[in-house]
Protein backbone atom coordinates (compact mmCIF):
# COMPACT_ATOMS: atom_id res chain seq x y z
CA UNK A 1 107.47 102.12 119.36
CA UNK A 2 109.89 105.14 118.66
CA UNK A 3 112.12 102.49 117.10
CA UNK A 4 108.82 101.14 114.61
CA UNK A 5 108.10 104.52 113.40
CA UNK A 6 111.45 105.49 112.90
CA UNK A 7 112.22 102.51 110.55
CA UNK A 8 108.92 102.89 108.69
CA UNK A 9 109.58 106.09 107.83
CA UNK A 10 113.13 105.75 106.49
CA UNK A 11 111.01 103.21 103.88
CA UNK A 12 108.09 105.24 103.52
CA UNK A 13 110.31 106.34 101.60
CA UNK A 14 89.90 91.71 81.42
CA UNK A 15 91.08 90.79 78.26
CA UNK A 16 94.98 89.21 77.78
CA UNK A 17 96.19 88.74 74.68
CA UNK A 18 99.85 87.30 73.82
CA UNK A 19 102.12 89.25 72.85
CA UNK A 20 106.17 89.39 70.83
CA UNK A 21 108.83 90.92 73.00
CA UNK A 22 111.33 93.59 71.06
CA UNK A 23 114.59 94.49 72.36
CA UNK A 24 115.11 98.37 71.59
CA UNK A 25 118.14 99.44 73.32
CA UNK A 26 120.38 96.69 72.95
CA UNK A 27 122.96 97.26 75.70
CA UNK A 28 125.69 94.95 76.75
CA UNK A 29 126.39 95.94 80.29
CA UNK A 30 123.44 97.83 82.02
CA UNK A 31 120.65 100.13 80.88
CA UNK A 32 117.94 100.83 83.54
CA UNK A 33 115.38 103.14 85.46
CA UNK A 34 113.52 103.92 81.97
CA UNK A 35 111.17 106.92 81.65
CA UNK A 36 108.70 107.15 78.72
CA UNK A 37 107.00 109.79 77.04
CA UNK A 38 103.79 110.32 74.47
CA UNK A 39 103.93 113.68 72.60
CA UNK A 40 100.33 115.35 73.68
CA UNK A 41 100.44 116.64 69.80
CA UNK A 42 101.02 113.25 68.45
CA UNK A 43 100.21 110.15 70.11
CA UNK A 44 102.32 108.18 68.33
CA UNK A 45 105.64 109.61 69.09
CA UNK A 46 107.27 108.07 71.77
CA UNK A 47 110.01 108.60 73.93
CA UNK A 48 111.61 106.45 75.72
CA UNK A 49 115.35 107.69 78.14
CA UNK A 50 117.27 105.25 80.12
CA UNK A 51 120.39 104.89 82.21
CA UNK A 52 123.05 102.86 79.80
CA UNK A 53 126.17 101.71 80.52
CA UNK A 54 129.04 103.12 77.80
CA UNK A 55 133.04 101.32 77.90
CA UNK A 56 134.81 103.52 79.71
CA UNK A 57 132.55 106.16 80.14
CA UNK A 58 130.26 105.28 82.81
CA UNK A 59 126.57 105.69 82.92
CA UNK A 60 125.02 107.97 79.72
CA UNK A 61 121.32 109.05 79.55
CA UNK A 62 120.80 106.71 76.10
CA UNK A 63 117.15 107.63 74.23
CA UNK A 64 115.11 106.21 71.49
CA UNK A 65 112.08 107.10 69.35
CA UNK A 66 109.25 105.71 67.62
CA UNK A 67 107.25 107.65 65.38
CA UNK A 68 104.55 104.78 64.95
CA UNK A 69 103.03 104.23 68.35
CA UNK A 70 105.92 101.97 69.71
CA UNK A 71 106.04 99.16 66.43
CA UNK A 72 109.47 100.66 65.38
CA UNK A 73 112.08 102.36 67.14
CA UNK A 74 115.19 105.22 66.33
CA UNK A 75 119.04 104.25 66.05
CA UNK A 76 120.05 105.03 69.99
CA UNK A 77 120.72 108.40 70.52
CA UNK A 78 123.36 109.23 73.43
CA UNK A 79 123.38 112.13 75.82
CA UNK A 80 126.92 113.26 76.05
CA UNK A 81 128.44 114.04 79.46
CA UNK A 82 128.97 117.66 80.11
CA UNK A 83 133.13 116.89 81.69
CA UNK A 84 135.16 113.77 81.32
CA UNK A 85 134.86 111.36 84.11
CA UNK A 86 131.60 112.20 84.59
CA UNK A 87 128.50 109.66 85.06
CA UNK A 88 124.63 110.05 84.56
CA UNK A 89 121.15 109.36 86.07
CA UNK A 90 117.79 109.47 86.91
CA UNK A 91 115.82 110.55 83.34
CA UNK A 92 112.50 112.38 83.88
CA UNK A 93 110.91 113.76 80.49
CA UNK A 94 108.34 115.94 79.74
CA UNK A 95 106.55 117.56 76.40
CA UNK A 96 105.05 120.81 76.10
CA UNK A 97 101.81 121.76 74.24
CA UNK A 98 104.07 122.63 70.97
CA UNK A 99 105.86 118.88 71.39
CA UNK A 100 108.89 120.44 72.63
CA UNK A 101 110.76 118.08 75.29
CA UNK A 102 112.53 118.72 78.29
CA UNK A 103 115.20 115.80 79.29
CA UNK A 104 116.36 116.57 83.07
CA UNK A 105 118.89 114.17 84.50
CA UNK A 106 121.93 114.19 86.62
CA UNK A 107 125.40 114.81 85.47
CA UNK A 108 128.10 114.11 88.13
CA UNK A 109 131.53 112.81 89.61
CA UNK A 110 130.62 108.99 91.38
CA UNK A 111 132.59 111.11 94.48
CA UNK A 112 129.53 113.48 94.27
CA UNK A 113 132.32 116.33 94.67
CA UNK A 114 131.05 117.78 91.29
CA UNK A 115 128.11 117.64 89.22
CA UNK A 116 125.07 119.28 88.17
CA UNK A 117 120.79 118.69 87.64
CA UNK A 118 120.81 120.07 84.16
CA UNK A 119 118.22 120.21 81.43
CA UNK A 120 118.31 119.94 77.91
CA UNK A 121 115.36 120.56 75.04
CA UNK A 122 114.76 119.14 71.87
CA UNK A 123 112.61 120.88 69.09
CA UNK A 124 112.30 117.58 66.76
CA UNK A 125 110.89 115.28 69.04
CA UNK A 126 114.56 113.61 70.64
CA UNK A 127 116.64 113.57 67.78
CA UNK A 128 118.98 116.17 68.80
CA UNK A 129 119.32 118.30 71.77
CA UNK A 130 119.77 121.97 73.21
CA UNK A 131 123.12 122.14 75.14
CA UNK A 132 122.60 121.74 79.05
CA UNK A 133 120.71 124.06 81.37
CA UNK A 134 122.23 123.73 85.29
CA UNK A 135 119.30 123.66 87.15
CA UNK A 136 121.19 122.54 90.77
CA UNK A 137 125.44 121.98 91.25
CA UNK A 138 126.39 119.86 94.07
CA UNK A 139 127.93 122.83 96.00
CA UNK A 140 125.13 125.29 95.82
CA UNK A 141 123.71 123.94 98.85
CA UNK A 142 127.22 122.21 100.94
CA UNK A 143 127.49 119.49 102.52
CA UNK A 144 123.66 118.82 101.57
CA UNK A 145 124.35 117.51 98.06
CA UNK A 146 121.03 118.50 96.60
CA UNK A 147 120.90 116.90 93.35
CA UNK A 148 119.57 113.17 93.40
CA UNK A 149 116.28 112.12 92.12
CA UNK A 150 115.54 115.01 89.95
CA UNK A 151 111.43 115.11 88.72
CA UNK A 152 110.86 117.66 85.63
CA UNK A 153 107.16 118.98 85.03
CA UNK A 154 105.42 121.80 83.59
CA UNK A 155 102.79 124.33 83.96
CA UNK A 156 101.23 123.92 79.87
CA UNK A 157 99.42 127.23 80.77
CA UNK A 158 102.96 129.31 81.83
CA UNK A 159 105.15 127.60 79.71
CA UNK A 160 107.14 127.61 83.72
CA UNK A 161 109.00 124.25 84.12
CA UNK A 162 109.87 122.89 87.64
CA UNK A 163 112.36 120.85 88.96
CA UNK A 164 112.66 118.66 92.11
CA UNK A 165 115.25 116.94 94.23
CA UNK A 166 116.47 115.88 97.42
CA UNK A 167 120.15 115.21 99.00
CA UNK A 168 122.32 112.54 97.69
CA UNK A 169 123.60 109.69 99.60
CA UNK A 170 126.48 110.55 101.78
CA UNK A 171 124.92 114.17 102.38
CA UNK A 172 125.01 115.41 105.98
CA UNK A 173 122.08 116.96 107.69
CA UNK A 174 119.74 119.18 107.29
CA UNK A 175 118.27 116.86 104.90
CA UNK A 176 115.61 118.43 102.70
CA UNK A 177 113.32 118.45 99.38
CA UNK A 178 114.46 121.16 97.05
CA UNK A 179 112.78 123.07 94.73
CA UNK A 180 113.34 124.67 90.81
CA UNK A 181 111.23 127.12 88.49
CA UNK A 182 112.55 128.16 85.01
CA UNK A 183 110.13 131.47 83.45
CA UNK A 184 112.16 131.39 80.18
CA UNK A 185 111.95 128.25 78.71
CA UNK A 186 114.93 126.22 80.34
CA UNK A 187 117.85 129.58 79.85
CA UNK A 188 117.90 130.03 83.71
CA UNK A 189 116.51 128.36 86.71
CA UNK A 190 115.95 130.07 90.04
CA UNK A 191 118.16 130.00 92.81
CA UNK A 192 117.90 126.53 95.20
CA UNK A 193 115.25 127.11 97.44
CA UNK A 194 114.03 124.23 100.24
CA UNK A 195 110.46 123.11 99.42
CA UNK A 196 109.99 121.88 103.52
CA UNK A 197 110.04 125.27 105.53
CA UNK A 198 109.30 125.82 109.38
CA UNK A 199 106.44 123.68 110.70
CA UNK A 200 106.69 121.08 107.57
CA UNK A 201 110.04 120.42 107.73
CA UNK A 202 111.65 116.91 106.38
CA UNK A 203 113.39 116.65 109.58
CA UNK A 204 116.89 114.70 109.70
CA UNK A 205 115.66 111.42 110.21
CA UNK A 206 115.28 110.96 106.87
CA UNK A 207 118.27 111.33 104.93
CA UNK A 208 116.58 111.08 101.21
CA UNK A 209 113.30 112.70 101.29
CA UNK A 210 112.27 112.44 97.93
CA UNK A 211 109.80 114.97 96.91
CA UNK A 212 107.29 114.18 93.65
CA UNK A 213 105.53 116.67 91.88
CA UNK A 214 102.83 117.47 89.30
CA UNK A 215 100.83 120.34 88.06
CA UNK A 216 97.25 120.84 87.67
CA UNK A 217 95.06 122.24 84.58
CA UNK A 218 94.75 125.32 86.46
CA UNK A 219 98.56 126.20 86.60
CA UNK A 220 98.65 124.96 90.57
CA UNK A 221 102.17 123.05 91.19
CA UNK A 222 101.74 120.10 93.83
CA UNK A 223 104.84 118.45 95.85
CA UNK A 224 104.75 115.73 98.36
CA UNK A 225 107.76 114.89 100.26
CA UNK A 226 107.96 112.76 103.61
CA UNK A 227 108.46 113.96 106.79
CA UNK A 228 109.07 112.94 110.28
CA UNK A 229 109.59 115.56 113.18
CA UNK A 230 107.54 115.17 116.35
CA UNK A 231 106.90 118.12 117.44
CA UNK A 232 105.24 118.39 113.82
CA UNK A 233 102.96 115.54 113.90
CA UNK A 234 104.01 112.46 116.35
CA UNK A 235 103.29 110.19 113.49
CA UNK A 236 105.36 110.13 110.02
CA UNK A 237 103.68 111.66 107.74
CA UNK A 238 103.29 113.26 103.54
CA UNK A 239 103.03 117.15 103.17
CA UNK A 240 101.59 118.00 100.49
CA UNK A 241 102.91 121.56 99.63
CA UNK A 242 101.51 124.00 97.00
CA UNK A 243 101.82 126.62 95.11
CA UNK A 244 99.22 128.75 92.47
CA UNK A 245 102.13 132.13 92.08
CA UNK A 246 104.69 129.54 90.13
CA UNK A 247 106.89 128.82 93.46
CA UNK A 248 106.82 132.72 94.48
CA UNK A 249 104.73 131.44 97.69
CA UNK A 250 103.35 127.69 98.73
CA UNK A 251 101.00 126.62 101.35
CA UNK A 252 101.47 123.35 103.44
CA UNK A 253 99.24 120.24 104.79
CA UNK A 254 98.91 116.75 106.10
CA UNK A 255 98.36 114.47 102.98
CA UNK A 256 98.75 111.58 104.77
CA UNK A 257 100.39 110.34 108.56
CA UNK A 258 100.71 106.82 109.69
CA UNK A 259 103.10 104.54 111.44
CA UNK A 260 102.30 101.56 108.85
CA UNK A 261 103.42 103.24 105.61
CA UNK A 262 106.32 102.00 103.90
CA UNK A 263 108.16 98.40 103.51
CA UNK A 264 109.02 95.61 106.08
CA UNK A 265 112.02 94.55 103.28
CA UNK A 266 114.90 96.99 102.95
CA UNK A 267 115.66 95.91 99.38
CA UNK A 268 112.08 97.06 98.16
CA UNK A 269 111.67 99.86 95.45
CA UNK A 270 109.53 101.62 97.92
CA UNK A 271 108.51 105.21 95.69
CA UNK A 272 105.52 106.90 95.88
CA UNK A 273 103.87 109.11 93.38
CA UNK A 274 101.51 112.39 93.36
CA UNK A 275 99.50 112.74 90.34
CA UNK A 276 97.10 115.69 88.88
CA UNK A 277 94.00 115.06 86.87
CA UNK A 278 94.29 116.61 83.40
CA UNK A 279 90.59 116.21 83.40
CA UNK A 280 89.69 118.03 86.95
CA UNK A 281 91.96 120.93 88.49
CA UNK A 282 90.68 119.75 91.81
CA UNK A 283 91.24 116.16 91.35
CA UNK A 284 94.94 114.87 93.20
CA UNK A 285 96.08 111.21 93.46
CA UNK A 286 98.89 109.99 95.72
CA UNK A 287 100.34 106.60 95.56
CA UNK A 288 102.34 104.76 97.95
CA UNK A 289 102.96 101.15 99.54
CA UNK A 290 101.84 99.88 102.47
CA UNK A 291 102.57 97.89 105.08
CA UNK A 292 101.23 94.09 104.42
CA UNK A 293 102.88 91.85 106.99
CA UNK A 294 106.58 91.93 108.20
CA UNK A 295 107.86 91.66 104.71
CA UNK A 296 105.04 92.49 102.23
CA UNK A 297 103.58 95.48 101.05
CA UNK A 298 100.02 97.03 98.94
CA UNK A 299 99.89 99.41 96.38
CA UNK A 300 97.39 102.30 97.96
CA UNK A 301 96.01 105.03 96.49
CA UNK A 302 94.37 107.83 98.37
CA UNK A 303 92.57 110.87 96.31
CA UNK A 304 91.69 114.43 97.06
CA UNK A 305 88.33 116.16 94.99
CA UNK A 306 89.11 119.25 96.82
CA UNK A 307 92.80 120.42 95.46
CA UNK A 308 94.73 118.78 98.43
CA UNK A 309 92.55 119.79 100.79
CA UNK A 310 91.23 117.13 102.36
CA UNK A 311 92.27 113.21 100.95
CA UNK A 312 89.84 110.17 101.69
CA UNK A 313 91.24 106.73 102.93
CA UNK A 314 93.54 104.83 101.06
CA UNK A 315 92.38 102.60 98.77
CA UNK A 316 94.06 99.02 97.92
CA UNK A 317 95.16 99.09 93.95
CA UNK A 318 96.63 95.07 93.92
CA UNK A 319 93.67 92.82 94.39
CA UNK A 320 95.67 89.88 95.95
CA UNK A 321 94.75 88.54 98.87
CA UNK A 322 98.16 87.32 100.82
CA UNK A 323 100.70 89.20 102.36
CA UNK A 324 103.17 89.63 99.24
CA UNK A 325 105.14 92.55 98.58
CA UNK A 326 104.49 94.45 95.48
CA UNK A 327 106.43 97.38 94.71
CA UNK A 328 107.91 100.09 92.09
CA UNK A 329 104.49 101.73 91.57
CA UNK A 330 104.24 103.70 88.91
CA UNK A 331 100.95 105.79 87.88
CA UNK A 332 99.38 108.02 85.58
CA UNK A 333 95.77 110.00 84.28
CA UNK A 334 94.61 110.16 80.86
CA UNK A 335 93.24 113.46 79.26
CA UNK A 336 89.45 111.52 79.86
CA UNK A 337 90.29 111.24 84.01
CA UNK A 338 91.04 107.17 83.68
CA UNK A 339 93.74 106.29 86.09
CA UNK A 340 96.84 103.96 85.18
CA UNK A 341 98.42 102.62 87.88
CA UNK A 342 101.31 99.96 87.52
CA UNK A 343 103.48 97.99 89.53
CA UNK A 344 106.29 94.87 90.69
CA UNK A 345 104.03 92.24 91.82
CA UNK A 346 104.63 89.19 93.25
CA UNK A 347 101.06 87.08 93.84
CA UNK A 348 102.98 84.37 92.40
CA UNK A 349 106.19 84.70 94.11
CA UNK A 350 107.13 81.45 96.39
CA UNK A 351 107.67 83.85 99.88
CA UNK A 352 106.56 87.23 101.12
CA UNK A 353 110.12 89.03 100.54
CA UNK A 354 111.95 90.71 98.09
CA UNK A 355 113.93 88.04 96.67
CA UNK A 356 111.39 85.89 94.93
CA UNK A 357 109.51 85.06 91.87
CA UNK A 358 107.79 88.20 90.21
CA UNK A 359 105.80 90.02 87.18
CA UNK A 360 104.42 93.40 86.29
CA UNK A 361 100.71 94.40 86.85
CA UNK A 362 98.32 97.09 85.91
CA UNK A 363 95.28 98.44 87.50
CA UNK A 364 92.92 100.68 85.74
CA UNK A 365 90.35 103.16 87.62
CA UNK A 366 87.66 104.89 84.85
CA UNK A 367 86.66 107.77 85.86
CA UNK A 368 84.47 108.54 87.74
CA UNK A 369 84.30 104.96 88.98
CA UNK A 370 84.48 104.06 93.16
CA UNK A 371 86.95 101.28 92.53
CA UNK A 372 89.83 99.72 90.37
CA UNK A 373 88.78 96.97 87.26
CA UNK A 374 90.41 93.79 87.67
CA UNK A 375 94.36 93.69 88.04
CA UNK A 376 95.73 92.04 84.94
CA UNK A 377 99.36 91.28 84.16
CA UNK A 378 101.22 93.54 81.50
CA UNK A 379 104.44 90.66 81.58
CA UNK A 380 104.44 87.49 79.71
CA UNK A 381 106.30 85.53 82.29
CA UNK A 382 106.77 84.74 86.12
CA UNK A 383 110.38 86.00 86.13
CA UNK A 384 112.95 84.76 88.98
CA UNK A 385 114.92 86.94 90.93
CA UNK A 386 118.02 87.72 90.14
CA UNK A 387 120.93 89.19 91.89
CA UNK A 388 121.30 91.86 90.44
CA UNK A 389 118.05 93.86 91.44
CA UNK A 390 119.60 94.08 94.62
CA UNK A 391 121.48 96.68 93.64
CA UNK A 392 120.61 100.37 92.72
CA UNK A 393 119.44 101.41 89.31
CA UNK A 394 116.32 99.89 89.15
CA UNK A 395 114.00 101.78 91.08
CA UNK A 396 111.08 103.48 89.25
CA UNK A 397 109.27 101.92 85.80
CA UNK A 398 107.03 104.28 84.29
CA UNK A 399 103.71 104.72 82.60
CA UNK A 400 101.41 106.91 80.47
CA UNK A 401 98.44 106.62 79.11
CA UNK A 402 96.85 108.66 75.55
CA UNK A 403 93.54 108.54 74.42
CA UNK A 404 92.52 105.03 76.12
CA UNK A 405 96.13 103.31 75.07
CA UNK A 406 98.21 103.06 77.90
CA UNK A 407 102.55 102.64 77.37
CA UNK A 408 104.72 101.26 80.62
CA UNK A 409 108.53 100.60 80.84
CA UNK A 410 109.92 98.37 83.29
CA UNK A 411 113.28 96.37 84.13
CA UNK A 412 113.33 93.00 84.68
CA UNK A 413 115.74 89.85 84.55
CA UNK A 414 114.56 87.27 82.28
CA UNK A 415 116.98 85.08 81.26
CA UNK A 416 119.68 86.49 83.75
CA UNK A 417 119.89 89.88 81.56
CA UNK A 418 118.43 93.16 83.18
CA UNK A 419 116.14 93.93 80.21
CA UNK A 420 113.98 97.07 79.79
CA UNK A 421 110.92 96.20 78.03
CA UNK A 422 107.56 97.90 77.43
CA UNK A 423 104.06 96.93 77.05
CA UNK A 424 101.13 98.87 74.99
CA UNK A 425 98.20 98.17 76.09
CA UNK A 426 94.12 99.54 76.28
CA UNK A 427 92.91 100.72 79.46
CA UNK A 428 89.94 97.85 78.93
CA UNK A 429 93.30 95.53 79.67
CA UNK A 430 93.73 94.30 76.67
CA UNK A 431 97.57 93.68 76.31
CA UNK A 432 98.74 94.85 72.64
CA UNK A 433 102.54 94.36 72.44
CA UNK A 434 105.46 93.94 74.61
CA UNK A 435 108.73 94.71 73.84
CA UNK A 436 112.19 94.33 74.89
CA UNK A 437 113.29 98.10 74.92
CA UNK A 438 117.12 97.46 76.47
CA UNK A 439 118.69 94.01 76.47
CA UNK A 440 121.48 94.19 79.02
CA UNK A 441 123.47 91.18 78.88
CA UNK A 442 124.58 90.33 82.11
CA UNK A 443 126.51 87.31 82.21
CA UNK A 444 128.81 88.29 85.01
CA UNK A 445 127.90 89.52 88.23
CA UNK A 446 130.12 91.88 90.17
CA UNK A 447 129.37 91.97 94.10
CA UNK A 448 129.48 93.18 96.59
CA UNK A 449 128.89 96.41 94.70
CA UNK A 450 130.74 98.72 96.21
CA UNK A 451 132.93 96.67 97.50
CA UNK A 452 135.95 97.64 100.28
CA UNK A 453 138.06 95.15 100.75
CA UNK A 454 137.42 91.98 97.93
CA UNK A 455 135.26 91.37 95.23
CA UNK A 456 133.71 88.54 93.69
CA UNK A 457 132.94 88.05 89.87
CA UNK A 458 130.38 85.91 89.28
CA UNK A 459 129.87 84.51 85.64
CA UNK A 460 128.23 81.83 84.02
CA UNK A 461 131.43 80.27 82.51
CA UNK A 462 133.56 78.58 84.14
CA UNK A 463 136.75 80.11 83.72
CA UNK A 464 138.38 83.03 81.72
CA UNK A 465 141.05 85.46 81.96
CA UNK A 466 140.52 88.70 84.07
CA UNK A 467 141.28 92.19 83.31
CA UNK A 468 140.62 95.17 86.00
CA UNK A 469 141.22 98.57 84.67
CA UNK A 470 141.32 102.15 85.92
CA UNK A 471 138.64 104.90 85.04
CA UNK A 472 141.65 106.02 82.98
CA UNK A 473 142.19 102.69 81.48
CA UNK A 474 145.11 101.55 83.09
CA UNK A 475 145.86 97.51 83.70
CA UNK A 476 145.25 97.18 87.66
CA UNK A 477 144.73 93.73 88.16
CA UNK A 478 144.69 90.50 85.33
CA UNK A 479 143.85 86.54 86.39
CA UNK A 480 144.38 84.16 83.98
CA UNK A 481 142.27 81.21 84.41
CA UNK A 482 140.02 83.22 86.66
CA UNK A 483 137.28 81.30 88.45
CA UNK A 484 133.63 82.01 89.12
CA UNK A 485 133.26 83.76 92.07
CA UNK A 486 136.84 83.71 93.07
CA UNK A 487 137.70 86.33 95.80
CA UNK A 488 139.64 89.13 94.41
CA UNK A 489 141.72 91.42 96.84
CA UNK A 490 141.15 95.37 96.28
CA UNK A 491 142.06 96.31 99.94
CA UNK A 492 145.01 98.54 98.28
CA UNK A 493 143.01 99.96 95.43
CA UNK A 494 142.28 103.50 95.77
CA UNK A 495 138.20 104.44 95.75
CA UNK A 496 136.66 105.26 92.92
CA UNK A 497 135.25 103.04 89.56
CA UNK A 498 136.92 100.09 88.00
CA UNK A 499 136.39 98.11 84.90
CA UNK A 500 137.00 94.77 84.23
CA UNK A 501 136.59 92.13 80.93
CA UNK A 502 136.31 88.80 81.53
CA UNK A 503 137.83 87.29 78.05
CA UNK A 504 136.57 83.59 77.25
CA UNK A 505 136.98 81.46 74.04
CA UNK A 506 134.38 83.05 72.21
CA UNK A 507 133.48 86.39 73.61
CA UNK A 508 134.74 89.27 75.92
CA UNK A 509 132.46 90.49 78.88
CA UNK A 510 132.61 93.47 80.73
CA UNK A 511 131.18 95.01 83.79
CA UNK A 512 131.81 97.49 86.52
CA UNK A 513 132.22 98.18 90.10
CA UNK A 514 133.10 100.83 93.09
CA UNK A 515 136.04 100.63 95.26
CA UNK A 516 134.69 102.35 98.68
């Protein structure tokens, strides 16, 4: 039984019309985890950040912009690292009341030695940005590494922005959610402070607890993190923490404990969400998967009418009936109350794991309502799985919805590319355009990723020559007449990232991968 809970907790962790896909990003290697956002001040401009992949300079935070509700889209604009060497990840976005926006991401060494949370504004909507705020540096909390999964939001009444995060892979113990404030508008942030104290602690069993926040109309800030210590509660469990003095002081409680929260299949995007109501100060929704069989998993919601006080039962979003596992939930209110909520689904997959057949849904709540509308489908296709979504980079899509019109981002492998696209569409469900927002060509296929002793390349040409380089560009290792999926010795390469370009008759292709 100890064993059971254990393991769940470390993964507690209408109307269709057709539509035209768009491709806005245009990437050749990788672009993923996008985050959108709708200026409150003018629903038609549009943010959208993503993780992109830039020759020989890692991962960049790459950002476009439409001024006309998502029909047309800005040149891509590129967040510069702030050292050589350095990669980036995990954009969260967030407008103020004047349509300023705050971009917070991570900036960081791969050997997670150096590197910052840092947060940048822009006064014209994305075009150009403020130089970089350090919110958290990898040392200021040693060996912890408290700077992964960073969440940006903001009190509209305050002007205060917070920040959230939790320990990088590879940290050592105590594990912990941390917590941010800035008071001046992004020149300082506050020192790191743990948002789990005594008695709602994280505990150490979880080495990534993941804290997600939100802030009500009435200034309150709202966290939930996971946490599992028995002397705390003998069942895993979500504390909600909050706060109405801007961080200066926070009370704690149960949201939620169970042993059956979480994913049977370790390869499952298995986030969960907190969400305030614009519309009601006292209105909280949490969302989360749950358990649906040994592999599968539901979409759940549970809500609170009482500020976090007390939360009803959860309620099942995905109207399936089956034991499939949806996953990478995603959800947000409109200013009216009406509740987005979008996900990874997989009704039509051929088996109950992760590695099968899937599209993207929606779910829509009015409020005020007792139940969820009809799930619809905001993808065009049943997509296979590909290989690649096996790997990290692709865990969170994102949604918001503005006066009735709801926006989502998502990846997804279509035609063996890792594509971002987005759809538009009414909270009635009537789809009203999908695009192709980052078209990631990924003819080869680099695993395992990270790799220790050999590598494979897998490609869908037969043969071409093989170039590895250094982070500095160096020649390392060349195969002419390489081979799809031929084994490739790195035993004697030292850690750290390598490129390689796979050169055919008619085009060059070029990909990535970690010597550990």
């Amino acid at each position: 039984m100890k064993k059971t809970i254990i393991f769940s907790l470390l993964l507690f962790g209408a109307v269709i019309g057709n539509a035209q896909n768009q491709n806005i990003s245009q990437g050749n290697i990788f672009d993923g985890e996008p985050f959108l956002a709708v200026n409150p001040q003018n629903s038609k401009h549009i943010v959208v950040a993503w993780m992109g992949y830039q020759w020989l300079n890692q991962i960049q935070i790459n950002i476009k912009i439409s001024q006309d509700a998502g029909n047309t889209w800005s040149n891509e604009i590129t967040i510069p690292h702030m050292k050589n060497g350095y990669t980036s990840a995990d954009p969260s976005m967030i407008f103020d009341n004047n349509g300023n926006l705050y971009l917070c991401y991570i900036d960081f060494k791969t050997t997670k030695d150096s590197g910052s949370v840092v947060v940048r504004k822009s006064t014209d909507g994305g075009y150009t940005w403020s130089q970089p705020s350090v919110v958290v540096s990898v040392q200021d909390d040693a060996p912890r590494i408290p700077i992964d999964r960073p969440w940006i939001s903001i009190d509209t009444l305050s002007g205060n922005l917070f920040v959230t995060t939790m320990n990088a892979k590879g940290a050592l113990p105590d594990y912990h959610p941390y917590f941010f404030v800035s008071t001046d508008d992004n020149a300082s942030w506050s020192s790191f402070r743990t948002l789990d104290t005594t008695g709602w602690l994280s505990g150490n069993l979880i080495p990534q607890p993941m804290p997600t926040n939100c802030v009500s109309s009435a200034g309150v800030f709202y966290a939930a993190y996971p946490s599992y210590v028995s002397s705390q509660n003998i069942l895993p469990q979500f504390i909600l923490a909050q706060s109405a003095t801007g961080g200066s002081s926070f009370n704690y409680s149960t949201l939620y404990a169970s042993a059956n929260s979480g994913v049977g299949d370790s390869l499952a995007k298995s986030g969960y969400l907190l969400r305030c109501n614009p519309a009601d100060a006292n209105h909280l929704a949490f969302f989360m998967l749950q358990k649906n069989g040994q592999d599968g998993a539901n979409v759940m919601m549970l809500e609170s009418f009482d500020a976090g006080n007390s939360w009803g039962a959860p309620q099942q979003v995905n109207d399936d009936i089956g034991t499939r596992l949806q996953d990478m939930i995603w959800a947000s209110f409109d200013k009216d109350g009406d509740i987005v909520v979008t996900w990874r689904d997989r009704r039509n997959g051929t088996n109950d794991t992760y590695q099968t057949h899937y599209e993207f849904y929606a779910a829509v709540k009015p409020s005020g309502a007792s139940q969820f509308n009809t799930n619809f489908a905001i993808s065009d296709i049943i997509i296979p799985y590909d290989t690649i979504l096996a790997s990290s980079g692709n865990d969170f899509m994102c949604n918001q919805v503005i006066n009735d019109t709801a926006y989502a981002v998502w990846g997804d492998t279509r035609d063996g590319k890792l594509n971002i696209w987005m759809q538009k569409f009414t909270t009635s469900g009537q789809l009203l355009s999908l695009q192709n927002l980052a078209n990631s060509n990924h003819n080869t296929f680099a695993y395992p990723n990270p790799a220790i002793d050999a590598i494979y390349i897998e490609s869908s040409f037969e043969k071409g020559n093989l170039t590895v380089f250094s982070i500095e560009g160096k020649e390392i290792i060349r195969i002419d007449n390489y081979v799809s999926k031929q084994k490739i010795n790195i035993n004697n390469l030292p850690k750290g990232l390598y490129f390689y370009v796979l050169t055919t008759e008619n085009k060059e292709i070029k990909g990535q991968f970690i010597k550990e």
